[in-house]
PDB file of N, CA and C in Angstrom:
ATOM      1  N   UNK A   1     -16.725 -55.947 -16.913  1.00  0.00           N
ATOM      2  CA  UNK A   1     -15.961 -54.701 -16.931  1.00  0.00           C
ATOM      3  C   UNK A   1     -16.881 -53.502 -16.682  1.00  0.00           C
ATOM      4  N   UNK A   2     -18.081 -53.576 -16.920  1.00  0.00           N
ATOM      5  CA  UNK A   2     -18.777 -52.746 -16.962  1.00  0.00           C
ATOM      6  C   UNK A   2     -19.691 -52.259 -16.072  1.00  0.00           C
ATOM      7  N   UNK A   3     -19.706 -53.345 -14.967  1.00  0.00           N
ATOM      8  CA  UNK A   3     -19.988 -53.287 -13.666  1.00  0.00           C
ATOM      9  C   UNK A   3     -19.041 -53.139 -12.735  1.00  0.00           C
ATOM     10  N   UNK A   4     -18.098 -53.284 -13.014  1.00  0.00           N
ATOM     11  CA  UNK A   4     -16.886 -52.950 -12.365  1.00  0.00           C
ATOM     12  C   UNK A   4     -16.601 -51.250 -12.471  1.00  0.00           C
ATOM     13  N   UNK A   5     -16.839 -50.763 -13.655  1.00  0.00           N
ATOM     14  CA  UNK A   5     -16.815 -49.277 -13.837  1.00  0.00           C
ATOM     15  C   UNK A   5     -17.789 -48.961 -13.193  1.00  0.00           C
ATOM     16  N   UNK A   6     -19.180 -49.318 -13.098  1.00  0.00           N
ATOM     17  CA  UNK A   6     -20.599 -48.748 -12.379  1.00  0.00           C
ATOM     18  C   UNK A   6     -20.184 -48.753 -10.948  1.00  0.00           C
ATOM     19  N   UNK A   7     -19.349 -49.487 -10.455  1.00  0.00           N
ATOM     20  CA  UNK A   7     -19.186 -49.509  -8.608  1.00  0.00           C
ATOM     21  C   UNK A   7     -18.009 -48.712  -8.665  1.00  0.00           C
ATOM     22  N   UNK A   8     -17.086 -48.529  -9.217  1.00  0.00           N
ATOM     23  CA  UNK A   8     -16.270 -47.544  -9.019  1.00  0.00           C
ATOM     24  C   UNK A   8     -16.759 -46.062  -9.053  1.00  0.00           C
ATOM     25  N   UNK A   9     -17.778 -45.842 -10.439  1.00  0.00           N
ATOM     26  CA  UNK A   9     -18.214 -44.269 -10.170  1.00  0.00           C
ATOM     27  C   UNK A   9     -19.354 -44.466  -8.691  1.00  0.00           C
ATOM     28  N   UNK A  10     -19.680 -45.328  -8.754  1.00  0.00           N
ATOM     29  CA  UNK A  10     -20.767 -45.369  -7.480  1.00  0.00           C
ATOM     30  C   UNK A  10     -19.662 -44.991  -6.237  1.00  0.00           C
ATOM     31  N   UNK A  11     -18.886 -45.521  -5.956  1.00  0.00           N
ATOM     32  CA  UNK A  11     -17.559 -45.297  -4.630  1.00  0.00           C
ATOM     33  C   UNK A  11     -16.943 -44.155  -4.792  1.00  0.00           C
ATOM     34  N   UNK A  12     -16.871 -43.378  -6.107  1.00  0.00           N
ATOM     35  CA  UNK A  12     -16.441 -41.954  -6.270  1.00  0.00           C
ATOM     36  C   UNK A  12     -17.563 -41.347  -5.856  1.00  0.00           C
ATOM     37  N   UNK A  13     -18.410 -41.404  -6.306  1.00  0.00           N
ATOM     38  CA  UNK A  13     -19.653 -40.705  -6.048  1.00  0.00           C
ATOM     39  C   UNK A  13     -20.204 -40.314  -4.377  1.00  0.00           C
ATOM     40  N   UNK A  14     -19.997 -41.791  -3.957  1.00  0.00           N
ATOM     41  CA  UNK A  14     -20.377 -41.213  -2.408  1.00  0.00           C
ATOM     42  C   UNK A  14     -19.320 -40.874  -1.726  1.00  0.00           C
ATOM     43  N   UNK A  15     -18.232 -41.399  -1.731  1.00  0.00           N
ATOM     44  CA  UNK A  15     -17.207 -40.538  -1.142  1.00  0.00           C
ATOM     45  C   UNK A  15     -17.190 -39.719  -0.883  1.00  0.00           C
ATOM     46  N   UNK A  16     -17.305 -38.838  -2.620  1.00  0.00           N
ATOM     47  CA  UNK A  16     -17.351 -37.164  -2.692  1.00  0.00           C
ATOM     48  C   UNK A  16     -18.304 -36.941  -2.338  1.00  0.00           C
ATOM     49  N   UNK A  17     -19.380 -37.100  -1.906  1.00  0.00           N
ATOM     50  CA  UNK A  17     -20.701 -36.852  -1.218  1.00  0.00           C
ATOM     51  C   UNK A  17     -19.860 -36.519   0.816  1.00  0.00           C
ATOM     52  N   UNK A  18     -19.767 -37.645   0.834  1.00  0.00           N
ATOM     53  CA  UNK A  18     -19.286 -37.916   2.498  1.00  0.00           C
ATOM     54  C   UNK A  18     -18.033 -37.033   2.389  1.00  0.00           C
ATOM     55  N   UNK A  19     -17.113 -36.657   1.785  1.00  0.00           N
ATOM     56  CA  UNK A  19     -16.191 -35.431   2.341  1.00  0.00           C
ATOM     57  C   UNK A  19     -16.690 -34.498   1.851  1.00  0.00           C
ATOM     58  N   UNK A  20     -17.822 -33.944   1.306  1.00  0.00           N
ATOM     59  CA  UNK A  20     -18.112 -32.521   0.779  1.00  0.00           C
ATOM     60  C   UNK A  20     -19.381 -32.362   2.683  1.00  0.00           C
ATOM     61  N   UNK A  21     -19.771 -33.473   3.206  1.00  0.00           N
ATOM     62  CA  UNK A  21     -20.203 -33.599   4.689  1.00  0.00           C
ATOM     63  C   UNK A  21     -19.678 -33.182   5.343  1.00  0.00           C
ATOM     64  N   UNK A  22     -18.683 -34.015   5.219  1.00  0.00           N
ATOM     65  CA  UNK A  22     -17.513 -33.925   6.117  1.00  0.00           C
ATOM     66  C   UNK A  22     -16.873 -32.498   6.395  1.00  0.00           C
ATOM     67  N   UNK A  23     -16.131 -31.819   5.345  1.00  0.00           N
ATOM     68  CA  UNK A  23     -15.724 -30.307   5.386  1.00  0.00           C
ATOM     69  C   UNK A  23     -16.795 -29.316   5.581  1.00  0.00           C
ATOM     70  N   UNK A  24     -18.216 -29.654   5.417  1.00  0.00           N
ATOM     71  CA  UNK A  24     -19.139 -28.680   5.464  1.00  0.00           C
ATOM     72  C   UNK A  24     -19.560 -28.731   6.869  1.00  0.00           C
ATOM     73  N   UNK A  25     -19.167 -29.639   7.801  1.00  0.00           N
ATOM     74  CA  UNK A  25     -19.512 -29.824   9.212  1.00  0.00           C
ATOM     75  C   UNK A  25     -18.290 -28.920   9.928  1.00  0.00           C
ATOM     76  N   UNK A  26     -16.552 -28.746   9.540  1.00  0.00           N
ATOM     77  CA  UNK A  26     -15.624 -28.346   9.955  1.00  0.00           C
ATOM     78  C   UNK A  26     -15.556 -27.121   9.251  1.00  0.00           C
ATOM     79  N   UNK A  27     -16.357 -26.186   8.140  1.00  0.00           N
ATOM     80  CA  UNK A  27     -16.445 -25.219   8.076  1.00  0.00           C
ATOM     81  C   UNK A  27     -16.091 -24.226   9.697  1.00  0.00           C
ATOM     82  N   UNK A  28     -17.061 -24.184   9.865  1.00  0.00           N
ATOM     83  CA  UNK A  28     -17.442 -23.246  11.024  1.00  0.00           C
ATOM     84  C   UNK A  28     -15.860 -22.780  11.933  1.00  0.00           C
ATOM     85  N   UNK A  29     -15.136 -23.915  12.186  1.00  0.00           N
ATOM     86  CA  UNK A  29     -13.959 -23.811  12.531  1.00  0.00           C
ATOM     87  C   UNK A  29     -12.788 -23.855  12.256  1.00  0.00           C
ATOM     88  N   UNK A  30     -12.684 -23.257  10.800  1.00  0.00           N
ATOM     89  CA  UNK A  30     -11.418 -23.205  10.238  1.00  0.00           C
ATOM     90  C   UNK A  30     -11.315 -21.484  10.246  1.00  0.00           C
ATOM     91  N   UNK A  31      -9.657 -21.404  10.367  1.00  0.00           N
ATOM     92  CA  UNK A  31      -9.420 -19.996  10.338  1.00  0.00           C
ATOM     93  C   UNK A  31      -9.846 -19.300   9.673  1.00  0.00           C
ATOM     94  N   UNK A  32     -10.224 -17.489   9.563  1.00  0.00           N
ATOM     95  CA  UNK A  32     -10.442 -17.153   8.812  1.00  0.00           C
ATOM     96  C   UNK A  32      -9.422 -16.870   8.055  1.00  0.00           C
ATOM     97  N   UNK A  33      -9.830 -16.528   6.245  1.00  0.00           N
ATOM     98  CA  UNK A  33      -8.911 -16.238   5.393  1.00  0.00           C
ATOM     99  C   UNK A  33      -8.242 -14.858   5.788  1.00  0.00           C
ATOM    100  N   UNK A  34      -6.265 -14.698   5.572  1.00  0.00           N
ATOM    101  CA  UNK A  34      -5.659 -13.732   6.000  1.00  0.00           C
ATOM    102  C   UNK A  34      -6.779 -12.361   5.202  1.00  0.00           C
ATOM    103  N   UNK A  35      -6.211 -10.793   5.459  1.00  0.00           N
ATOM    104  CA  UNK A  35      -6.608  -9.626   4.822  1.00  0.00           C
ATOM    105  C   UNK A  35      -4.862  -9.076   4.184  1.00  0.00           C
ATOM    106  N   UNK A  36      -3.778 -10.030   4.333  1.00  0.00           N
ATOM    107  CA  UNK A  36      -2.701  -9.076   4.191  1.00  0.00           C
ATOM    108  C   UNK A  36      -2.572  -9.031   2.699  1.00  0.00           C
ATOM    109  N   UNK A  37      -2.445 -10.015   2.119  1.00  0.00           N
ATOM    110  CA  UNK A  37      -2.594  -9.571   0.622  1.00  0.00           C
ATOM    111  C   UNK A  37      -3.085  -8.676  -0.038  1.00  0.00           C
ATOM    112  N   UNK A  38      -4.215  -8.799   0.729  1.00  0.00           N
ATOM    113  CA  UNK A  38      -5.435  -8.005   0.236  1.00  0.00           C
ATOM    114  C   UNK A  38      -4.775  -6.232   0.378  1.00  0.00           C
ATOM    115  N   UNK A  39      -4.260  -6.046   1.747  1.00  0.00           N
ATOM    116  CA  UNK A  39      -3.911  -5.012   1.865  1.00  0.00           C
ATOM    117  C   UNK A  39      -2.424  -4.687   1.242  1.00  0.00           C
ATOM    118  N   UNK A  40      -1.901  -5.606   1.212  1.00  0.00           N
ATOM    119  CA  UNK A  40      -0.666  -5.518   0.427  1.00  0.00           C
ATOM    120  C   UNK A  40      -0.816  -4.569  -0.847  1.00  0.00           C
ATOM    121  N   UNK A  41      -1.606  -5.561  -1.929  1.00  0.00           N
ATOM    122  CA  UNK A  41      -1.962  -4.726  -3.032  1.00  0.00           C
ATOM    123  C   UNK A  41      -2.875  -3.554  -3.058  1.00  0.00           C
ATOM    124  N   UNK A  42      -3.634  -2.920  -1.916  1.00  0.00           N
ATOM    125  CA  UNK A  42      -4.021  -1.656  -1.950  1.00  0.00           C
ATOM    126  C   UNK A  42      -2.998  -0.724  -1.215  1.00  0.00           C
ATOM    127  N   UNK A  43      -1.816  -1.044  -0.512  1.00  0.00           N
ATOM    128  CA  UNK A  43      -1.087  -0.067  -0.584  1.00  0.00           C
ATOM    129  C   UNK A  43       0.166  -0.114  -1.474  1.00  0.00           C
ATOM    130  N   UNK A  44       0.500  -0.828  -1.984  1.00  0.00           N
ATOM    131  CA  UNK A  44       1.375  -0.522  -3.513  1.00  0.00           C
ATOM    132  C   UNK A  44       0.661  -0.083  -4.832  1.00  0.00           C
ATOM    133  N   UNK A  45      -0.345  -0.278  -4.486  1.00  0.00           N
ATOM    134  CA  UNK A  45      -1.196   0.571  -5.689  1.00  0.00           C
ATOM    135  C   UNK A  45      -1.142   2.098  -5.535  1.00  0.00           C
ATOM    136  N   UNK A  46      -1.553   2.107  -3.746  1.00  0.00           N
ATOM    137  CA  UNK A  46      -1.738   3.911  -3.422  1.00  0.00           C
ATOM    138  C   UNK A  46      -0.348   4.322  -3.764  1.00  0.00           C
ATOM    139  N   UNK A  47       1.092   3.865  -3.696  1.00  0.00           N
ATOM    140  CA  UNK A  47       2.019   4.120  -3.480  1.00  0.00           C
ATOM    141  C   UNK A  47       2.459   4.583  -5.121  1.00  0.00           C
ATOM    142  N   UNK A  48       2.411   3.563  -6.043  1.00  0.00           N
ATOM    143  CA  UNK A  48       2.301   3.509  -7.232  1.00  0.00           C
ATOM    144  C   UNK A  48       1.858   4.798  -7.660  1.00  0.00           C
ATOM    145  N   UNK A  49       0.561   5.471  -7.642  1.00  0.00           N
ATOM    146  CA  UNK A  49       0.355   6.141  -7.994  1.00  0.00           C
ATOM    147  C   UNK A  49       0.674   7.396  -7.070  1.00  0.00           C
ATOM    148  N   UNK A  50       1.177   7.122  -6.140  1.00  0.00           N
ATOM    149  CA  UNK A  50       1.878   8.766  -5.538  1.00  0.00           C
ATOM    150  C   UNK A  50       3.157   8.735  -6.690  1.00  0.00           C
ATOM    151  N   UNK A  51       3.857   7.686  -6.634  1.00  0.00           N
ATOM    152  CA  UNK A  51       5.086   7.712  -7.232  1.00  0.00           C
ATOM    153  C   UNK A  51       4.729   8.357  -8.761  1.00  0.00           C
ATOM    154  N   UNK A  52       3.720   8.097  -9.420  1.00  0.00           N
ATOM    155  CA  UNK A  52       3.032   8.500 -10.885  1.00  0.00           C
ATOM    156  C   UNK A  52       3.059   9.724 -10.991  1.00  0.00           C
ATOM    157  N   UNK A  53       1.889  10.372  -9.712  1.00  0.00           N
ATOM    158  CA  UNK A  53       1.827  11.616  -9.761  1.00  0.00           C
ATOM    159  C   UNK A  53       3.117  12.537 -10.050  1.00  0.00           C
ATOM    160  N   UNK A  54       4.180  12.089  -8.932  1.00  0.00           N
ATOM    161  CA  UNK A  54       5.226  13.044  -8.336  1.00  0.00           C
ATOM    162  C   UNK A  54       6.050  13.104 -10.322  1.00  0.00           C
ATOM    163  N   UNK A  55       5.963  11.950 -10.842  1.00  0.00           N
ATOM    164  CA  UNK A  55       6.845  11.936 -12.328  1.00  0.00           C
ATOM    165  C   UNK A  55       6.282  12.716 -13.348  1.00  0.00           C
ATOM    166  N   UNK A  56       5.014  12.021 -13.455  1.00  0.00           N
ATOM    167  CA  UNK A  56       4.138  13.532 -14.383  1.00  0.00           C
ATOM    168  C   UNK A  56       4.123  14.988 -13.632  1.00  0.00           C
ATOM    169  N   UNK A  57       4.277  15.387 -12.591  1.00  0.00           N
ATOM    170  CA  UNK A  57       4.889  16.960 -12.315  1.00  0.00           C
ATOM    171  C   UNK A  57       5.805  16.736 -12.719  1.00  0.00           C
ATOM    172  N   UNK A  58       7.009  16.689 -12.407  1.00  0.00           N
ATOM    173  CA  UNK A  58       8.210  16.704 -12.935  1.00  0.00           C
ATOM    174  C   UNK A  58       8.595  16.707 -14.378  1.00  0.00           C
ATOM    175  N   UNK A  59       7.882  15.372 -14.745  1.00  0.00           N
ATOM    176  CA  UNK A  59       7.907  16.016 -16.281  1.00  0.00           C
ATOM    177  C   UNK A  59       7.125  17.397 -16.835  1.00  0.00           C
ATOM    178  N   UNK A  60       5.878  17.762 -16.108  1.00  0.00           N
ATOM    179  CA  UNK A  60       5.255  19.003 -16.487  1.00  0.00           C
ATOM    180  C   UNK A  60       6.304  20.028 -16.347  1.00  0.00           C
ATOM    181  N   UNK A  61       7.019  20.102 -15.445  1.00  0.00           N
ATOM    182  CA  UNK A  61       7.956  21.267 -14.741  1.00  0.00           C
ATOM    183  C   UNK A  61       8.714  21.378 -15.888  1.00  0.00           C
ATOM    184  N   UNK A  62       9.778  20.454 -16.515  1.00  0.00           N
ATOM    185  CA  UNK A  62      10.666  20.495 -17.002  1.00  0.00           C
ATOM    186  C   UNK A  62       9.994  21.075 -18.524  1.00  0.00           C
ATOM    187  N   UNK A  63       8.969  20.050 -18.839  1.00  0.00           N
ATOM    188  CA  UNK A  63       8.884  20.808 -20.172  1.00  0.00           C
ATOM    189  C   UNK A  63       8.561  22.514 -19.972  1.00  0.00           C
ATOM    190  N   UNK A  64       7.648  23.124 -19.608  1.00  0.00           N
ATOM    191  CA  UNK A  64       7.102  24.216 -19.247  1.00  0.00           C
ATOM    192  C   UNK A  64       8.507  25.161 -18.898  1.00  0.00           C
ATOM    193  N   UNK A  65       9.476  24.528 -18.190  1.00  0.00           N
ATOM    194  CA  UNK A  65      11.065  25.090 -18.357  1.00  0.00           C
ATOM    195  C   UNK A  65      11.699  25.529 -19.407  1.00  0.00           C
ATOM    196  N   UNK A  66      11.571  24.226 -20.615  1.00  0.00           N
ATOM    197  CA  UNK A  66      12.445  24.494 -21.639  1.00  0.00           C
ATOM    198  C   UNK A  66      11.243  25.483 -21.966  1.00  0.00           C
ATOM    199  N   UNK A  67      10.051  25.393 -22.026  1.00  0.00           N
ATOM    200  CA  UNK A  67      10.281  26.486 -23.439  1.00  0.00           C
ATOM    201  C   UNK A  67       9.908  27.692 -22.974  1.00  0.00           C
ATOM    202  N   UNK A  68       9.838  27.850 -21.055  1.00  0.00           N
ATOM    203  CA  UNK A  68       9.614  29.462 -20.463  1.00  0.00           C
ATOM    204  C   UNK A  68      10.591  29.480 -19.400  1.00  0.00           C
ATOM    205  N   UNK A  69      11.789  29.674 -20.247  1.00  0.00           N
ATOM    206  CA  UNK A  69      13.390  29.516 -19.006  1.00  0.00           C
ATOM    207  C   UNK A  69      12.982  30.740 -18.282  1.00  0.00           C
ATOM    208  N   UNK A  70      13.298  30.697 -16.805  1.00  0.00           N
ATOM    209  CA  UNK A  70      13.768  31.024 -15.674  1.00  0.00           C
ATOM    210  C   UNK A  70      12.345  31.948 -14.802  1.00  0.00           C
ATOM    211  N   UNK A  71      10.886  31.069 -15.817  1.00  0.00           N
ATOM    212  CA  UNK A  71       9.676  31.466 -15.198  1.00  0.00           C
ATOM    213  C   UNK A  71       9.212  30.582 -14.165  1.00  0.00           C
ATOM    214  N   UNK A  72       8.436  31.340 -13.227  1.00  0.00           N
ATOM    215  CA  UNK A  72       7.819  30.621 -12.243  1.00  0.00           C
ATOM    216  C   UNK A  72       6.949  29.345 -12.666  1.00  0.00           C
ATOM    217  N   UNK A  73       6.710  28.673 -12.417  1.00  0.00           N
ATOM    218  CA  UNK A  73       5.990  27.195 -13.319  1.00  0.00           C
ATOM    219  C   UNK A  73       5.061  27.611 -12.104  1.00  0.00           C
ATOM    220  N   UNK A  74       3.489  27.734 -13.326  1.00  0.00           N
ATOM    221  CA  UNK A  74       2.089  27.598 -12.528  1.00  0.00           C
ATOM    222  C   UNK A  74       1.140  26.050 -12.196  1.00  0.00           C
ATOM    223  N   UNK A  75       1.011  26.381 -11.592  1.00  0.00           N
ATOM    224  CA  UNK A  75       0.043  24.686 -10.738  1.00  0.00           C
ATOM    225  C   UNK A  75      -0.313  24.214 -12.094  1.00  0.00           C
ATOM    226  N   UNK A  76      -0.215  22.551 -11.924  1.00  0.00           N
ATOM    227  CA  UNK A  76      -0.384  21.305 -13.120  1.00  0.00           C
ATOM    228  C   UNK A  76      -2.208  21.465 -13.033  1.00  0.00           C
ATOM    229  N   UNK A  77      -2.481  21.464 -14.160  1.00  0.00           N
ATOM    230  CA  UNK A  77      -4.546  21.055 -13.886  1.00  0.00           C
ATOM    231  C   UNK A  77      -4.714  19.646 -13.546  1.00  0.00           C
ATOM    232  N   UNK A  78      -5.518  19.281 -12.968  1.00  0.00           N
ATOM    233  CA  UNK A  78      -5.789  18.095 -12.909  1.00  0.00           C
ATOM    234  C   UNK A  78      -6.075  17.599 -13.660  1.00  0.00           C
ATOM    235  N   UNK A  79      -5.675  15.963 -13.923  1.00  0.00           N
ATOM    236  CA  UNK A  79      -5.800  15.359 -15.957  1.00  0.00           C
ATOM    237  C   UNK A  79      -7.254  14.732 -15.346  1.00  0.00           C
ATOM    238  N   UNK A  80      -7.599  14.226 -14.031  1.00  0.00           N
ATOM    239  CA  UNK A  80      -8.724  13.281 -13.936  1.00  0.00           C
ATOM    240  C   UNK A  80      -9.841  13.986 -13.954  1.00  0.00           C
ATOM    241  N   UNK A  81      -9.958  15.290 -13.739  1.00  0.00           N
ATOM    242  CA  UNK A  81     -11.130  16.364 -13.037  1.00  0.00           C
ATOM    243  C   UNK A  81     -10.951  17.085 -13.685  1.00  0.00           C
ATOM    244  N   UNK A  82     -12.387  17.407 -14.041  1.00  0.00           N
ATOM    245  CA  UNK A  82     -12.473  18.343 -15.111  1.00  0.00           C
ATOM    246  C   UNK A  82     -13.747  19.409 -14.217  1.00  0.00           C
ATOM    247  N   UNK A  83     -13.897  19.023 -12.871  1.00  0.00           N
ATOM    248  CA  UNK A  83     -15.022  20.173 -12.099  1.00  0.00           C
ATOM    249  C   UNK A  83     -13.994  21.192 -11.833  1.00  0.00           C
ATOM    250  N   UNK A  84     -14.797  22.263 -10.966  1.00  0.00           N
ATOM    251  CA  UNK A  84     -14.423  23.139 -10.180  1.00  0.00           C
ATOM    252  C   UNK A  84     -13.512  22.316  -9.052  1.00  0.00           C
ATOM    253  N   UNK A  85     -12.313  23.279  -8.933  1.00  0.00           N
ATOM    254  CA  UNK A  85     -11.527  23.349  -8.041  1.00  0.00           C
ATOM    255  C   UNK A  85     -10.788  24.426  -7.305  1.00  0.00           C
ATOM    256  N   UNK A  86     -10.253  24.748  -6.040  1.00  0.00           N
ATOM    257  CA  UNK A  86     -10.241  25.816  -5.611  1.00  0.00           C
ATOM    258  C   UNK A  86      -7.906  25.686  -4.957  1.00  0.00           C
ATOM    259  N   UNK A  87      -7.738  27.113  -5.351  1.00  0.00           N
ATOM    260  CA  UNK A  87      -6.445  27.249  -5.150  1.00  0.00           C
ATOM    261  C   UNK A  87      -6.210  27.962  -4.177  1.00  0.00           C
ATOM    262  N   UNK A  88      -5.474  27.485  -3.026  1.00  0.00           N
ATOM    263  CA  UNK A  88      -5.393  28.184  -2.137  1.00  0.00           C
ATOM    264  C   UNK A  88      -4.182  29.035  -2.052  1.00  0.00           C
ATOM    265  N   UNK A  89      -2.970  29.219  -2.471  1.00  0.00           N
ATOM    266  CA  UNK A  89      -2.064  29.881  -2.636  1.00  0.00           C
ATOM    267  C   UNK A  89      -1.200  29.784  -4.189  1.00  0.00           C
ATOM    268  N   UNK A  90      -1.395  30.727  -4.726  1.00  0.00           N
ATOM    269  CA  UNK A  90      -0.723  30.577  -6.100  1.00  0.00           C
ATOM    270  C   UNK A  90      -1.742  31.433  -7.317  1.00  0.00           C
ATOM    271  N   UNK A  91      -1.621  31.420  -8.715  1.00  0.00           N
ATOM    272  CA  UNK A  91      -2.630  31.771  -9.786  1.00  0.00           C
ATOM    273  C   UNK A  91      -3.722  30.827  -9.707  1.00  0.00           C
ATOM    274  N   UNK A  92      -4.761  31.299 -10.079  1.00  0.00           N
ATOM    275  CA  UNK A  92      -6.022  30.600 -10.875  1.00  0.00           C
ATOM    276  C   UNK A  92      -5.279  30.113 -12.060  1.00  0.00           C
ATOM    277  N   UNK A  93      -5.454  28.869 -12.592  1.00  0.00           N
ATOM    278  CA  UNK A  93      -5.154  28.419 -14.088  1.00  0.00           C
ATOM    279  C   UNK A  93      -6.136  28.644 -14.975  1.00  0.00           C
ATOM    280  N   UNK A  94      -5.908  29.566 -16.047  1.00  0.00           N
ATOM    281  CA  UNK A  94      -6.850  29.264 -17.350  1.00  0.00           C
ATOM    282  C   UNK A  94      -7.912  28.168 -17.292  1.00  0.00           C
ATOM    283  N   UNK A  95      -8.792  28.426 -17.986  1.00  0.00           N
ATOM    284  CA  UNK A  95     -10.155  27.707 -17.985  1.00  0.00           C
ATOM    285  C   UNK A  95      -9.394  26.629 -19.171  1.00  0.00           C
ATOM    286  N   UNK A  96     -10.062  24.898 -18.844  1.00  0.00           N
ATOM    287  CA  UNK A  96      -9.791  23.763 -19.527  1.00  0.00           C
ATOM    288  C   UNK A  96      -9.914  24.537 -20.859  1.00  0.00           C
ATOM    289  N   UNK A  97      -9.406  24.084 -21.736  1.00  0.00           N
ATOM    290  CA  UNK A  97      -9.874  24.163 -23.792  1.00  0.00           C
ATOM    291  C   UNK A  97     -10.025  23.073 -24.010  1.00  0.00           C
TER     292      UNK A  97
END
């Protein structure tokens, strides 16, 4: 029995030897892997977060509504950036606190 197990891992053994050959010789000519996935999930991500942005204004707007009815609502600060930034039409916003 026990030589019977020794020639079986021996016949696993080279096998997997001779097809790890084998595929490493047909490398070279197999397709390359697609990019669409890949790009899939970097543009539902970009999208995602346009869609993010556009909801947090909106919610900024509305609150800033209720509690300064029928005022002009001034530009949102940026939550990610905390440098210098420059406004091209509208108020300067208060300095971060």
């Amino acid at each position: 029995m026990a030589s019977y197990l020794w020639r079986k891992y021996a016949d696993y053994v080279y096998n997997k030897w001779e097809r790890t050959f084998l595929w490493d010789m047909l490398e070279p000519y197999r397709r390359p892997k697609s990019f669409t996935p890949l790009v899939t999930i970097y543009v539902a991500a970009f999208y995602i977060g346009v869609i993010g942005a556009a909801i947090t204004e909106q919610l900024y707007k509305e609150k800033y509504w209720e509690d300064h009815p029928g005022e002009a609502v001034p530009l949102m600060k940026p939550k990610f950036y905390g440098g210098p930034w420059k406004v091209l039409k509208g108020d300067v916003l208060p300095p971060n606190e």
